[in-house]
Protein backbone atom coordinates (compact mmCIF):
# COMPACT_ATOMS: atom_id res chain seq x y z
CA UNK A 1 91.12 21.94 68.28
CA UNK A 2 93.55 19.54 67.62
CA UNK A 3 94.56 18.92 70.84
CA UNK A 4 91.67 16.99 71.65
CA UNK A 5 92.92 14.33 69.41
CA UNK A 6 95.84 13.33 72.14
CA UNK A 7 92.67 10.83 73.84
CA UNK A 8 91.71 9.58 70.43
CA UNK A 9 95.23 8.97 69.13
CA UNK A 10 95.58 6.78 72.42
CA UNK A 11 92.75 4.84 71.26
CA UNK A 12 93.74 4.81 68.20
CA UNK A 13 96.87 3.54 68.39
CA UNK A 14 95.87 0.79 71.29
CA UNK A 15 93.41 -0.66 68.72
CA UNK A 16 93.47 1.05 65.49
CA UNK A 17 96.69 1.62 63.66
CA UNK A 18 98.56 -0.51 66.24
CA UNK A 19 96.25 -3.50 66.25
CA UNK A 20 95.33 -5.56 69.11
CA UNK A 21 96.25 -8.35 71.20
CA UNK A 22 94.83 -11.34 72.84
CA UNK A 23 97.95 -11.82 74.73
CA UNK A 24 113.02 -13.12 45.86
CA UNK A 25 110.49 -12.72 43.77
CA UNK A 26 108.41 -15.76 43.76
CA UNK A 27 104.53 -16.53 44.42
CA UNK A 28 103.47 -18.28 47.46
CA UNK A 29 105.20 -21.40 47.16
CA UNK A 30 103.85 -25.13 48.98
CA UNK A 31 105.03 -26.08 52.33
CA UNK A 32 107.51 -28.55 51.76
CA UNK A 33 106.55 -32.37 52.13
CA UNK A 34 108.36 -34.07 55.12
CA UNK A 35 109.31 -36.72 53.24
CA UNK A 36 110.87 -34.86 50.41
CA UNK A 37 113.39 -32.90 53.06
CA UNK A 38 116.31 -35.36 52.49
CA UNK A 39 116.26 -34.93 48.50
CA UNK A 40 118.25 -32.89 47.50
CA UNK A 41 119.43 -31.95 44.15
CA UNK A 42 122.92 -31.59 42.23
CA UNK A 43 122.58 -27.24 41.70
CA UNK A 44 126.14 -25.84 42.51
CA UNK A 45 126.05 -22.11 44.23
CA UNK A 46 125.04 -19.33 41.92
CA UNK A 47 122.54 -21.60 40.17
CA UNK A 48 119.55 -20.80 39.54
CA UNK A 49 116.47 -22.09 41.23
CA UNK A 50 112.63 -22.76 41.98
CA UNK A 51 113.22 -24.78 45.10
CA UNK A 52 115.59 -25.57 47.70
CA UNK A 53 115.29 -29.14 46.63
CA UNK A 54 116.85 -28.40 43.84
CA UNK A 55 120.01 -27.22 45.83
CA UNK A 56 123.05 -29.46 46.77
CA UNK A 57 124.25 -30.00 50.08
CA UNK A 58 122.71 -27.59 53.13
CA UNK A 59 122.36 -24.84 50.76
CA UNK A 60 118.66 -23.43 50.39
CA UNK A 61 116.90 -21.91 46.85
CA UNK A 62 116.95 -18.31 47.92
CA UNK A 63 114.03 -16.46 46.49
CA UNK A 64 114.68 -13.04 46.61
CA UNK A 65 115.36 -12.68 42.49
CA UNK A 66 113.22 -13.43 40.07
CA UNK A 67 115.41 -16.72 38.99
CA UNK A 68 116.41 -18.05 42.40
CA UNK A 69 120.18 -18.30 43.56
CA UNK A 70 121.14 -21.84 45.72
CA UNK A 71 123.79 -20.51 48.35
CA UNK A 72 124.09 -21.52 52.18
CA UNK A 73 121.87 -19.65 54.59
CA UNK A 74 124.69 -17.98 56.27
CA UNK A 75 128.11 -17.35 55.91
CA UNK A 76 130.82 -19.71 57.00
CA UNK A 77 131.94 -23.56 56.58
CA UNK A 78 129.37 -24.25 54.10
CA UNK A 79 130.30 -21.27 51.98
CA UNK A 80 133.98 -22.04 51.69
CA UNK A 81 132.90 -25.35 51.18
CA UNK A 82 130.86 -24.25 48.33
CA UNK A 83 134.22 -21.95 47.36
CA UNK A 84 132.33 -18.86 47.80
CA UNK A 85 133.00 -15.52 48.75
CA UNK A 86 130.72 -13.67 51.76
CA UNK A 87 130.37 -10.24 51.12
CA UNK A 88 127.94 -7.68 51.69
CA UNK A 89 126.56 -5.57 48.66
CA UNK A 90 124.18 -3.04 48.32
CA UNK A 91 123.91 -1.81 51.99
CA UNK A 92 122.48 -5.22 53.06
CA UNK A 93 124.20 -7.83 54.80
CA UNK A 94 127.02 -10.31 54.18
CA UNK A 95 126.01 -13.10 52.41
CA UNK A 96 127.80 -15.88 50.11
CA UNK A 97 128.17 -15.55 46.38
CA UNK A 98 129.65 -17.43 43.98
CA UNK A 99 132.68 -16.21 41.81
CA UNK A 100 132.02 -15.37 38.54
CA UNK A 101 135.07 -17.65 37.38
CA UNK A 102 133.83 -20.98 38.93
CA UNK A 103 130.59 -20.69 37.04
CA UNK A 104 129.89 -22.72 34.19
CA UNK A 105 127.14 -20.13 32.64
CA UNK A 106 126.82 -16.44 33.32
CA UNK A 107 122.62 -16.59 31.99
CA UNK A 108 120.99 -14.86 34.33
CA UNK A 109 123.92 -13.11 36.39
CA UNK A 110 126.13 -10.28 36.53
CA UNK A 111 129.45 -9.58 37.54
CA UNK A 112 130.28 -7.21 40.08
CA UNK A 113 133.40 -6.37 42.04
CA UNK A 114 133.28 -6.43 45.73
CA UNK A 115 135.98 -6.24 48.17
CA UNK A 116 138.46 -7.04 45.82
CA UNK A 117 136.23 -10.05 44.05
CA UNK A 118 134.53 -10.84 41.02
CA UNK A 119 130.94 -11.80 42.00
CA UNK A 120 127.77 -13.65 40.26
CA UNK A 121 124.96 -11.76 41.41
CA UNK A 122 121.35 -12.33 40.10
CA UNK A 123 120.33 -9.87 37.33
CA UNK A 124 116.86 -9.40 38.48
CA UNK A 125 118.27 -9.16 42.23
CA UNK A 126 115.68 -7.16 44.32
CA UNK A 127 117.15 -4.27 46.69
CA UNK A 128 119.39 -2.74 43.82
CA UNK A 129 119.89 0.65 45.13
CA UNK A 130 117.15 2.85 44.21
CA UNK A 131 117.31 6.58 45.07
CA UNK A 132 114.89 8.76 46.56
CA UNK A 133 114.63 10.83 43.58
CA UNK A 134 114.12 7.89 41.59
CA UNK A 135 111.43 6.58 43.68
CA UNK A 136 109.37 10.04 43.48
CA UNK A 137 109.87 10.26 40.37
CA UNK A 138 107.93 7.29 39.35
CA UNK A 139 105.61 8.03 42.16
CA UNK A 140 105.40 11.13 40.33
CA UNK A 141 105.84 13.15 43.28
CA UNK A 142 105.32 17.16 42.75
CA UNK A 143 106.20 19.75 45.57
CA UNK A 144 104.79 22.48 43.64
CA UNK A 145 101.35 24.24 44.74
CA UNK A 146 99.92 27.37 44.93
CA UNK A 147 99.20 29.48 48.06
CA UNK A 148 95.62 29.44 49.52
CA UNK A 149 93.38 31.24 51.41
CA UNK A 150 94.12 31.96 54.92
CA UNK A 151 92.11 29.74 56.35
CA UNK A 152 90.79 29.15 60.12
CA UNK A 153 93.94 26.58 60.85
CA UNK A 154 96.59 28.92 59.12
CA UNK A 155 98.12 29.87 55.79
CA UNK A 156 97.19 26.84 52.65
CA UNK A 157 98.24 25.76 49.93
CA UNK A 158 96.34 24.12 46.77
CA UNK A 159 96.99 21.78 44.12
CA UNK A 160 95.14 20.40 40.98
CA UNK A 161 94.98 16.95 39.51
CA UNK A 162 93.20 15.25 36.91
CA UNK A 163 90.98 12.20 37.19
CA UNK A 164 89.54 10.44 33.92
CA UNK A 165 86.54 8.36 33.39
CA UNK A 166 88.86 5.59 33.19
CA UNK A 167 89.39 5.73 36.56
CA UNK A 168 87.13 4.00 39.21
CA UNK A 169 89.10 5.17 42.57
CA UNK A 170 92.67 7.42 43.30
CA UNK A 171 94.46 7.66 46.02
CA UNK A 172 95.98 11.10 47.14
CA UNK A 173 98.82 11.53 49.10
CA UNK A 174 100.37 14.06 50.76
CA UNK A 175 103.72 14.47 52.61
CA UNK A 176 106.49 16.79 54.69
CA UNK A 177 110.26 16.38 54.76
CA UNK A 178 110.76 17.97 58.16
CA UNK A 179 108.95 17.97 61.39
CA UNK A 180 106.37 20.15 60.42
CA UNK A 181 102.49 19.58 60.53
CA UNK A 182 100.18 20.12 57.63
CA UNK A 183 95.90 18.87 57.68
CA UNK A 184 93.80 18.04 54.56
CA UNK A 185 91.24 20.53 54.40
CA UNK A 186 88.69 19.97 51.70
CA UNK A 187 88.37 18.54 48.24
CA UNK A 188 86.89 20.85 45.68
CA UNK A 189 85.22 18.35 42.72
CA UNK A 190 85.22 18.51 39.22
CA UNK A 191 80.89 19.34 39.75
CA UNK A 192 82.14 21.83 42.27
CA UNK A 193 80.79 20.16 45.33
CA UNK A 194 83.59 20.88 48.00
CA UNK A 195 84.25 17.88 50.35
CA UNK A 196 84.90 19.10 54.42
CA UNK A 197 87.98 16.21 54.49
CA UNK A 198 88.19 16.64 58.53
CA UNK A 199 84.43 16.35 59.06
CA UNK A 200 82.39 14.59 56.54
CA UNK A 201 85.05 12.48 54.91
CA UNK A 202 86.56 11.69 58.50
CA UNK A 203 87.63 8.03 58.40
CA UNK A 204 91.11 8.78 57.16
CA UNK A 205 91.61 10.92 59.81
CA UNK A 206 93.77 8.81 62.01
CA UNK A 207 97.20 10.45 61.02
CA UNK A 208 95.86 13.59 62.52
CA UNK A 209 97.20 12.30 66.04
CA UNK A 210 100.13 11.93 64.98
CA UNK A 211 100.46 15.55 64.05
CA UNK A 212 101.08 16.55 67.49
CA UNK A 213 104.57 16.12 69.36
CA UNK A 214 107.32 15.09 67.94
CA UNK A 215 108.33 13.71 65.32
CA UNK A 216 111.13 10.94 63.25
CA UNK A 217 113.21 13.00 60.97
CA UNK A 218 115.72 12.45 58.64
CA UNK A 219 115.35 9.20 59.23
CA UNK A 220 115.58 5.82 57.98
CA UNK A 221 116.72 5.05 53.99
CA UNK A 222 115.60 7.94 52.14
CA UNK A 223 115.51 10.62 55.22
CA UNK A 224 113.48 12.59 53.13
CA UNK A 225 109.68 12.33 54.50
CA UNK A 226 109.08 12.40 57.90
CA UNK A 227 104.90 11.75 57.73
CA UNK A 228 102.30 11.18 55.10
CA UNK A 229 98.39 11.70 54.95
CA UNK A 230 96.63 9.32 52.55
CA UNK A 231 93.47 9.51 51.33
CA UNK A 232 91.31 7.05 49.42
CA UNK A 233 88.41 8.28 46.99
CA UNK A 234 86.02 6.71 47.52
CA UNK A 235 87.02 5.20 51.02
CA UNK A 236 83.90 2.87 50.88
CA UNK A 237 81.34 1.92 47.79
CA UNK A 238 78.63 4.24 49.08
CA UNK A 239 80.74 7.27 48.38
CA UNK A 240 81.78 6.81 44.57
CA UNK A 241 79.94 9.79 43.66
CA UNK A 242 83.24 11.41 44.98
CA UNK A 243 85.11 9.68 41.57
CA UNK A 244 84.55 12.26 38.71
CA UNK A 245 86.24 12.79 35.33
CA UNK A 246 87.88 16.60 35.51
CA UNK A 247 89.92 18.77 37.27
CA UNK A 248 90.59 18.19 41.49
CA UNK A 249 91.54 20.62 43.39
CA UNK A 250 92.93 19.97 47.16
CA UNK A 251 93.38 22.39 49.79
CA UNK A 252 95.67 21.47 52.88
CA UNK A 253 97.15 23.95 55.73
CA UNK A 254 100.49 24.03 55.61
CA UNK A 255 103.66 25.60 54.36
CA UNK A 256 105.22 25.37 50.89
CA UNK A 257 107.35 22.66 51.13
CA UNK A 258 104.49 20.18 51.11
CA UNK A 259 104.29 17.77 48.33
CA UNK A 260 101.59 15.30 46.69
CA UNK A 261 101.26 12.55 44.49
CA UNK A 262 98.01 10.88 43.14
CA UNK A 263 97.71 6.89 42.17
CA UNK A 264 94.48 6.06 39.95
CA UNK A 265 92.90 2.52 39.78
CA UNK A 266 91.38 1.89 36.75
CA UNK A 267 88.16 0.53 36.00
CA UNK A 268 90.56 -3.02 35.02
CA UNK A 269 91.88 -2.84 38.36
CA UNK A 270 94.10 -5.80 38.89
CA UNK A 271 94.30 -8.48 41.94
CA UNK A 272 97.66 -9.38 43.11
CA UNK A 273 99.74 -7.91 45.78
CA UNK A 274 102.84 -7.64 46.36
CA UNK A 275 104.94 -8.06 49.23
CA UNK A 276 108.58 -7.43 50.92
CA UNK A 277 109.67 -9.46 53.83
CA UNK A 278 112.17 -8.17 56.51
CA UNK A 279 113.66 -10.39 58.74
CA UNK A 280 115.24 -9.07 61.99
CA UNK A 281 115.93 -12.13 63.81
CA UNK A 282 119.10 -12.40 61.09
CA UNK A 283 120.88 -14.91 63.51
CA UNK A 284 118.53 -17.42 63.62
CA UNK A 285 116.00 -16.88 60.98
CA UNK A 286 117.23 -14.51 58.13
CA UNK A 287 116.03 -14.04 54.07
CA UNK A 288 117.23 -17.01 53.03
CA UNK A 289 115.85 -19.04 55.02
CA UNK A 290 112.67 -17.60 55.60
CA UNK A 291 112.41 -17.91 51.29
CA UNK A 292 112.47 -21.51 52.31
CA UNK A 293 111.11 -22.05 55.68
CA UNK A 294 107.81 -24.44 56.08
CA UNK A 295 106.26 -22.27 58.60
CA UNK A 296 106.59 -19.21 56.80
CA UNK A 297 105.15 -20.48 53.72
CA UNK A 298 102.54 -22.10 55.29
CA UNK A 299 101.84 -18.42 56.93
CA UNK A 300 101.65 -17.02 53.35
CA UNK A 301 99.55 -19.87 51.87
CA UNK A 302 97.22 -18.72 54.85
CA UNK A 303 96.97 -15.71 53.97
CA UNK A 304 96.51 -15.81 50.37
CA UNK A 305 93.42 -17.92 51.49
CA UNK A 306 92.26 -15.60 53.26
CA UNK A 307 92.38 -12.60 50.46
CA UNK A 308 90.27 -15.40 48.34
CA UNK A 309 87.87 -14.41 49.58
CA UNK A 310 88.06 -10.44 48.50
CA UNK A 311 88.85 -11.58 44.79
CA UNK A 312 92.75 -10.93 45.42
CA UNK A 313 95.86 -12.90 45.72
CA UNK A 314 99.33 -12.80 46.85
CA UNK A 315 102.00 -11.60 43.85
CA UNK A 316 105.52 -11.33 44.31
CA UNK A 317 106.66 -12.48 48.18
CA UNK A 318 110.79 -10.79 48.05
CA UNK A 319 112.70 -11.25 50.89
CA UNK A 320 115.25 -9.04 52.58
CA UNK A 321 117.57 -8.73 55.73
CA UNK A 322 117.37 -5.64 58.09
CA UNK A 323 121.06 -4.15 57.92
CA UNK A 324 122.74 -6.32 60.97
CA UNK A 325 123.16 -3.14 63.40
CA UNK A 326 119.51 -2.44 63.47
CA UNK A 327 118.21 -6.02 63.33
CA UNK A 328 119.39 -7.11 66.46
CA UNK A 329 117.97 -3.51 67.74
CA UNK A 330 114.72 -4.13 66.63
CA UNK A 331 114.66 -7.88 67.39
CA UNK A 332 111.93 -7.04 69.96
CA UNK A 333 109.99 -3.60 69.70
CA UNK A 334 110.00 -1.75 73.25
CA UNK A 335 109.29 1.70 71.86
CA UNK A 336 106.52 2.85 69.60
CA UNK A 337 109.34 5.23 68.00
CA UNK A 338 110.93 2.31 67.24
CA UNK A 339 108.48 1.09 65.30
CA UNK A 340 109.31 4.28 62.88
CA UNK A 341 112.60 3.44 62.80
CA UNK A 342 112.55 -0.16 62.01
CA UNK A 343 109.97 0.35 59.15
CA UNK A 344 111.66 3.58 57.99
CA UNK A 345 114.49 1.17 56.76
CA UNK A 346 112.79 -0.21 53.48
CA UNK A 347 113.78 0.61 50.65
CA UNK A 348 111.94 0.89 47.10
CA UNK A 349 112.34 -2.94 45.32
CA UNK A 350 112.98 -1.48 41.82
CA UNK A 351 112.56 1.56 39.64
CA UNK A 352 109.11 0.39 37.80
CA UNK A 353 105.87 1.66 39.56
CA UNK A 354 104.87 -2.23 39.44
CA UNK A 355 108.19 -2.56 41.84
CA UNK A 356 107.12 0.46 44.10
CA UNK A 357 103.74 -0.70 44.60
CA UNK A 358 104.57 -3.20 47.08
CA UNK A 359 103.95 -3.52 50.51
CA UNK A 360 106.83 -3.42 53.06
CA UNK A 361 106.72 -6.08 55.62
CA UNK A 362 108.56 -5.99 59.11
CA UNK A 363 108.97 -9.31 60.83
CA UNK A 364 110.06 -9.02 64.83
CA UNK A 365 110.12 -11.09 67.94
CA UNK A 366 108.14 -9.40 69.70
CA UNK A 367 106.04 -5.88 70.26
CA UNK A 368 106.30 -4.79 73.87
CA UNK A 369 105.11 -1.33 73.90
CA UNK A 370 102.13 0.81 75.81
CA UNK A 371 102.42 -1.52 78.72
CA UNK A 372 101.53 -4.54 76.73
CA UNK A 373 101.90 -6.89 73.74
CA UNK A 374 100.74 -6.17 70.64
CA UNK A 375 100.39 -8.25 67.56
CA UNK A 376 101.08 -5.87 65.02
CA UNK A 377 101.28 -2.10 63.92
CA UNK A 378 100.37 -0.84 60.30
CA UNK A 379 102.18 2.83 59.09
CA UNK A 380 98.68 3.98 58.32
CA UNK A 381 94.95 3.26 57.15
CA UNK A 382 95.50 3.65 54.61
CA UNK A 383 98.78 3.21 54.30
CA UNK A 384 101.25 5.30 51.81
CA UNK A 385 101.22 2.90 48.36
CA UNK A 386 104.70 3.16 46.85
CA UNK A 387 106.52 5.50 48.98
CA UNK A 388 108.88 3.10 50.67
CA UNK A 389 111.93 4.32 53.33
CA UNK A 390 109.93 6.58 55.84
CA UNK A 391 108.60 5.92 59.10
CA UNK A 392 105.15 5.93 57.95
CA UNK A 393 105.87 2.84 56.15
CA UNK A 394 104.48 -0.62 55.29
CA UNK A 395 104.16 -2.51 58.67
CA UNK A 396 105.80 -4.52 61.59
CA UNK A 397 104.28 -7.34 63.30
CA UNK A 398 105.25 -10.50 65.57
CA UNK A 399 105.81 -13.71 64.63
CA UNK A 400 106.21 -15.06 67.99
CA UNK A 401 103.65 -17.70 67.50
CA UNK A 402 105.05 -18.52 63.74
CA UNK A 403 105.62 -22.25 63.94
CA UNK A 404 102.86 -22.82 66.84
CA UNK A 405 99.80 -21.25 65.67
CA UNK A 406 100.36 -20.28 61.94
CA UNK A 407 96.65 -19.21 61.34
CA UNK A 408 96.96 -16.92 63.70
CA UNK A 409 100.11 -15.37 62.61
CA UNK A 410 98.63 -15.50 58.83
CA UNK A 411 95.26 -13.70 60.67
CA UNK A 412 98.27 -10.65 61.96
CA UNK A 413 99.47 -10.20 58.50
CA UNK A 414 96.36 -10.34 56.81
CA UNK A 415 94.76 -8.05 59.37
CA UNK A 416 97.47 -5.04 59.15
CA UNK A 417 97.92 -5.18 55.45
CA UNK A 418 94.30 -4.97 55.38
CA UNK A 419 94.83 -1.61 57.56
CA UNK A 420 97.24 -0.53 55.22
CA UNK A 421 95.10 -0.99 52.03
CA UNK A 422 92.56 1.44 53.81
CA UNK A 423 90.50 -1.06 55.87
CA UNK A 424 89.42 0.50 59.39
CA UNK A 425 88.49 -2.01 62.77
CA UNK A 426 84.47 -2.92 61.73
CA UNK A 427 84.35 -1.91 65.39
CA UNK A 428 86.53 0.06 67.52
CA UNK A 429 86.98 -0.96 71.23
CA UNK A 430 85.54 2.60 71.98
CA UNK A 431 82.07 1.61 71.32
CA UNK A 432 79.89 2.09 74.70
CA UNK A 433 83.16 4.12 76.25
CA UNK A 434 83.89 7.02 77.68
CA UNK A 435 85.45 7.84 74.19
CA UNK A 436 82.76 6.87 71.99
CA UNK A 437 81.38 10.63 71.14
CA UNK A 438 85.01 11.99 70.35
CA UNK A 439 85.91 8.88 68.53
CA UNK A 440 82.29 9.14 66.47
CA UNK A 441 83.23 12.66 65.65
CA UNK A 442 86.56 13.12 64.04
CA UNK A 443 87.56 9.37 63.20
CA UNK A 444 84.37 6.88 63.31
CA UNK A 445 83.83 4.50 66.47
CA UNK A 446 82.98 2.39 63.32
CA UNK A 447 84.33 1.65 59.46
CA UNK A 448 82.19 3.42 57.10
CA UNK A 449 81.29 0.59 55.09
CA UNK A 450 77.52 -0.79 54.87
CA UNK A 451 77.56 -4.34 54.99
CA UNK A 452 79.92 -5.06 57.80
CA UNK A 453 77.75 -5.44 61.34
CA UNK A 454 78.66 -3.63 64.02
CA UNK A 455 79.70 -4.65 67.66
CA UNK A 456 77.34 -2.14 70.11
CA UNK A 457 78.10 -3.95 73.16
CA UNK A 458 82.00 -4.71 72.24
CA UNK A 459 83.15 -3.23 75.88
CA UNK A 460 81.41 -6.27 77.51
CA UNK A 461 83.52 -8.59 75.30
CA UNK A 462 83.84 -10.28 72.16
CA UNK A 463 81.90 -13.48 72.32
CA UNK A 464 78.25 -12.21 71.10
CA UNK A 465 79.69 -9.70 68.55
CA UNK A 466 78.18 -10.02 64.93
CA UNK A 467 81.57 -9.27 63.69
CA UNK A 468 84.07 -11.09 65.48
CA UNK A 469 84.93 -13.28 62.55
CA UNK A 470 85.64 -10.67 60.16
CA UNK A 471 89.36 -10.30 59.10
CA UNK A 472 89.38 -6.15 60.59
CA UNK A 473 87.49 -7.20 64.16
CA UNK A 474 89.91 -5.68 66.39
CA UNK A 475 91.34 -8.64 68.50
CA UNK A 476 92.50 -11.58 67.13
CA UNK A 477 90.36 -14.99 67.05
CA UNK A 478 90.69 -17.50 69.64
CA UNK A 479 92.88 -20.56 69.18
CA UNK A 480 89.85 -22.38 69.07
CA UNK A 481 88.11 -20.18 66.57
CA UNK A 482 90.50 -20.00 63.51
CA UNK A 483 88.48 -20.72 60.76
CA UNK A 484 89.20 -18.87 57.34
CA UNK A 485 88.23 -13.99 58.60
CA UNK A 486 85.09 -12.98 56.62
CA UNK A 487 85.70 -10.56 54.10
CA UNK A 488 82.49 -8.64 53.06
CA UNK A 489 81.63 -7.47 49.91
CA UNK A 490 82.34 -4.01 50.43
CA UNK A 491 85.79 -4.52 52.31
CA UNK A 492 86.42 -6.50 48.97
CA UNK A 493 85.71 -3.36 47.14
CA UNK A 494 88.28 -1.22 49.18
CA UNK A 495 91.10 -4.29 48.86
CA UNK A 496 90.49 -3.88 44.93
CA UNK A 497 90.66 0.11 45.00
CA UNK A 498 93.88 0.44 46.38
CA UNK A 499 96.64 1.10 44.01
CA UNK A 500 98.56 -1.98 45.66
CA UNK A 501 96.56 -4.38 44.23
CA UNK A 502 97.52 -4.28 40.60
């Protein structure tokens, strides 16, 4: 049975999960006024910060903790200038701190010893090490189940959960340390209406491709989960009779050493999300200056226009370096195993399941895989909320045209975290194929939600489609055409279910 999925993952992955091409702790802050660039304030290194105006010399307001830290973008002349020390803490890259002796106030800061110094580092600094153990257990991750019937696919297991009235959607998730392969099988209700997961609730179904062949293990921060399944209840607004108060009960094929964790929404749900920002290109354009840079901002302003529309906003924007081996590796993505790799390497923000509940964020050069460019590739639809350091994880996309066309890289990254909150393509480039029927029957040639038109002649082209202005068409807008996506109603719905919205 499964094999048959090999042509749809290849679809899939060309223009589902993958995308598609037409070729600190801070919100979203202003692009900086031209004007303004040459004044600068008197802020010595270490201090804190809302801007890098506020910074002396060439050193920028680095954004990655919750107060700001002024410091030079990069180690060298102007952090010996600045009588700083460059050191690397953490597991992430060298960068310059101040010493704890040269500064006037210690508010805000901690000392640490590094190398043989006495460091100020930011108390609130984001990328503290946080284990795997730590991370599951506020995900509240339990590998405990019961064995199943012997079922049609193999031996299952089965495991209970409790939803209250409370609670207007949950997300389930399961997962695998090791290579092995485990499917979803149905969803017994608290009314005791059992739900066929790979047939009638299909349009998660795009992990089961990657099922088959080989697999990243032990890879990547944690090493300890080498592929998730999420699900989303309801995965659009016409199936909320699936949210009941009472006792779940999931049954998945597989051996015992799965494990599953369940985030609720409640009927309050919130509207910000949260992001983490990796740079790659650490050379040229690392965390410290992206915190700062116009373009960038002006990318996030962008986008947080764009979720405006859905009700939603952008939160907390952090920003983190790729550990220097692996960011020039990854500068350009040639491999779609890289892709695992690269996004296996973030790491959970913070202990707090606000912290965890943040979307990882992979920013690279370029995407040259499958014998062509892509703009960007999410870890899932939806996406795993929380569970950060696995190959499944958050997303990578180029920002090759970041300073040319902005709006179209803020389209990318609004586009793929939209996959990763659980939106699908309003219309995959299937319809009218060769692919259509096997498409239509175990993943959708379509998304599932009601009020989103539908492309039926999308193989001739996307200049007469109905939906090629909406945020999830599945090729990005022309140069000429970039005027703020549509979000519909119902994709607003999905945005607010997710537990990443908060």
């Amino acid at each position: 049975m499964y094999k048959k999925y090999i042509a749809v993952l290849i679809a899939c992955c060309v223009c589902g999960v993958l995308g598609c091409s037409d070729e600190n702790n801070s919100s979203v802050p202003e692009p900086l006024e031209e004007n303004a660039k040459q004044m600068r304030g008197d802020k010595v290194l270490g201090a804190p910060c809302e801007s890098t105006l506020e910074c002396q010399g060439k050193m920028l307001c680095d954004g990655s903790s919750e107060q700001g830290y002024c410091r030079p973008a990069r180690c060298g002349e102007e952090c010996e200038a600045q009588d700083g020390v460059c050191v690397g803490i953490e597991g992430h890259p060298a960068q310059c701190w101040a010493r704890c002796e040269q500064m006037g106030s210690t508010e805000g800061l901690k000392c640490v010893d590094s190398e043989g110094e006495s460091i100020a580092i930011p108390e609130g600094r984001h990328g503290e090490v946080v284990t795997f153990d730590e991370m599951s257990s506020v995900l509240d991750l339990v590998c405990e189940s019961t064995a199943g019937p012997v079922s049609e696919y193999g031996p299952t297991r089965r495991f209970k959960f409790e939803i209250t009235a409370q609670d207007r959607a949950f997300m389930v998730v399961n997962t695998i340390p090791g290579a092995g392969s485990f499917y979803p099988l149905t969803m017994t209700l608290p009314d005791e209406q059992v739900i066929d997961l790979l047939g009638d609730y299909r349009h998660h179904n795009a992990r089961l491709g990657d099922m088959e062949g080989e697999r990243l293990v032990n890879q990547g921060t944690y090493g300890n989960i080498s592929i998730d399944w999420s699900i989303m209840f309801p995965y659009s607004p016409q199936r909320q009779e699936v949210v009941q108060a009472g006792t779940y009960a999931l049954e998945v094929q597989g051996e015992d050493d799965l494990c599953l964790y369940v985030l609720k929404e409640q009927q309050d749900a919130g509207v910000e999300l949260d992001i983490n920002i990796y740079f790659t290109d650490t050379y040229e354009f690392n965390a410290v200056e992206g915190s700062a840079d116009e373009d960038l901002q002006e990318v996030l302003t962008y986008v947080d226009e764009i979720y405006q529309k859905a009700g939603i906003s952008l939160g907390k924007v952090r920003y983190f370096d790729v550990p220097e081996e692996e960011a020039i590796q990854y500068l350009v993505i040639r491999d779609v195993e890289d892709i695992g790799k690269l996004a296996s390497l973030g790491r959970s923000p913070g202990r707090s399941l606000d912290d965890v509940l943040s979307v990882d964020v992979f920013l690279v050069k370029g995407l040259v895989v499958q014998q062509g460019m892509l703009l960007g590739v999410s870890g899932g639809i939806p996406g795993a909320p929380g569970l950060h350091g696995n190959p499944a994880n958050g997303l990578v996309f180029s920002v090759s045209s970041l300073g040319a066309d902005n709006k179209l890289v803020a389209h990318i990254m609004a586009h793929e975290i939209g996959h990763y909150l659980g939106l699908r393509h309003t219309t995959e480039f299937v319809l009218g194929g060769p692919l259509e029927e096997t498409f239509e029957e175990y993943l959708g040639a379509s998304d599932p939600l009601e009020d989103t038109p539908v492309c039926e002649a999308i193989m001739m082209g996307p200049d007469n489609c109905p939906d090629v202005d909406n945020l999830m068409f599945p090729a990005a807008p022309y140069s000429g055409n970039r005027s703020v996506a549509d979000i519909s109603e119902d994709q607003a719905t999905v945005f607010i279910n997710s537990p990443l919205t908060k």
